[in-house]
C-alpha atoms as a PDB file:
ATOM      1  CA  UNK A   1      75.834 112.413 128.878  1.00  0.00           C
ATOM      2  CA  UNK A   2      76.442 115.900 127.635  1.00  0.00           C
ATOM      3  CA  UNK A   3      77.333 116.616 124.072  1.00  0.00           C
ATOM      4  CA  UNK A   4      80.974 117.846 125.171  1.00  0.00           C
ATOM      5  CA  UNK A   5      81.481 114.277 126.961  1.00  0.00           C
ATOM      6  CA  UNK A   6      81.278 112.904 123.835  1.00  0.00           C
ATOM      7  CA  UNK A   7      83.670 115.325 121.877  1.00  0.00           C
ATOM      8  CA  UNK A   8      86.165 114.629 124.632  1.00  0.00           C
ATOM      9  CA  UNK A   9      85.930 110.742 124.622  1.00  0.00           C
ATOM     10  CA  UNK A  10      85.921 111.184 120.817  1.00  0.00           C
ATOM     11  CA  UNK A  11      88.948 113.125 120.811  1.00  0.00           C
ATOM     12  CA  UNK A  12      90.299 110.471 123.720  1.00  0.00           C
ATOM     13  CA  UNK A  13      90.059 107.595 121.493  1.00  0.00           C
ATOM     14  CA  UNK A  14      91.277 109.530 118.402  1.00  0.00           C
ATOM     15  CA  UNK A  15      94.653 110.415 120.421  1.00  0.00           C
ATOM     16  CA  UNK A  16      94.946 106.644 121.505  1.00  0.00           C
ATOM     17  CA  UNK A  17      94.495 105.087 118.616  1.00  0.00           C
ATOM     18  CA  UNK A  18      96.783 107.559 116.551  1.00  0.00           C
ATOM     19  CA  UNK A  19      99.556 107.106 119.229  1.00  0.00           C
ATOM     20  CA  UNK A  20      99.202 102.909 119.037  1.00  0.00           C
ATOM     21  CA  UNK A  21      98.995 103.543 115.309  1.00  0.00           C
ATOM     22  CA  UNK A  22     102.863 105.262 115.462  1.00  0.00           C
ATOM     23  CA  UNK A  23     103.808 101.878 117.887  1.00  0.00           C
ATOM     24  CA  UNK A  24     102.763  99.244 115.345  1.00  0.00           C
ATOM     25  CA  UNK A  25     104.970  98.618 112.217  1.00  0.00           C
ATOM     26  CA  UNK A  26     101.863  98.306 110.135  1.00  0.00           C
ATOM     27  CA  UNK A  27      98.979 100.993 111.258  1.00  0.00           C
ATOM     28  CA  UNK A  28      95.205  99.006 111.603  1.00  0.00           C
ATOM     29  CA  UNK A  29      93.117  98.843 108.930  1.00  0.00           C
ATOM     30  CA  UNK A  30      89.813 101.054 109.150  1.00  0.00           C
ATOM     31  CA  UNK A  31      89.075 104.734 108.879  1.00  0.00           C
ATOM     32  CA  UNK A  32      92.712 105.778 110.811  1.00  0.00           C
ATOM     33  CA  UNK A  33      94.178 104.441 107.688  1.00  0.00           C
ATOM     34  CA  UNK A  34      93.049 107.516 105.809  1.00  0.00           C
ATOM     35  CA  UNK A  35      94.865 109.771 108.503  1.00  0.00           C
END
């Protein structure tokens, strides 16, 4: 894959997991923690 595939599935799973992070009453533990 190109480089810029990866910086837009990176970005992909950043925006996921910050929106499931706002659902949950406790946000995961892990390096979105720190965010």
């Amino acid at each position: 894959m190109h480089p810029l595939e990866y910086i837009t599935i990176a970005l992909a799973v950043v925006a996921v997991a910050a929106r499931v992070s706002m659902f949950l009453p406790r946000p995961p533990k892990g390096p979105f923690k720190a965010l």
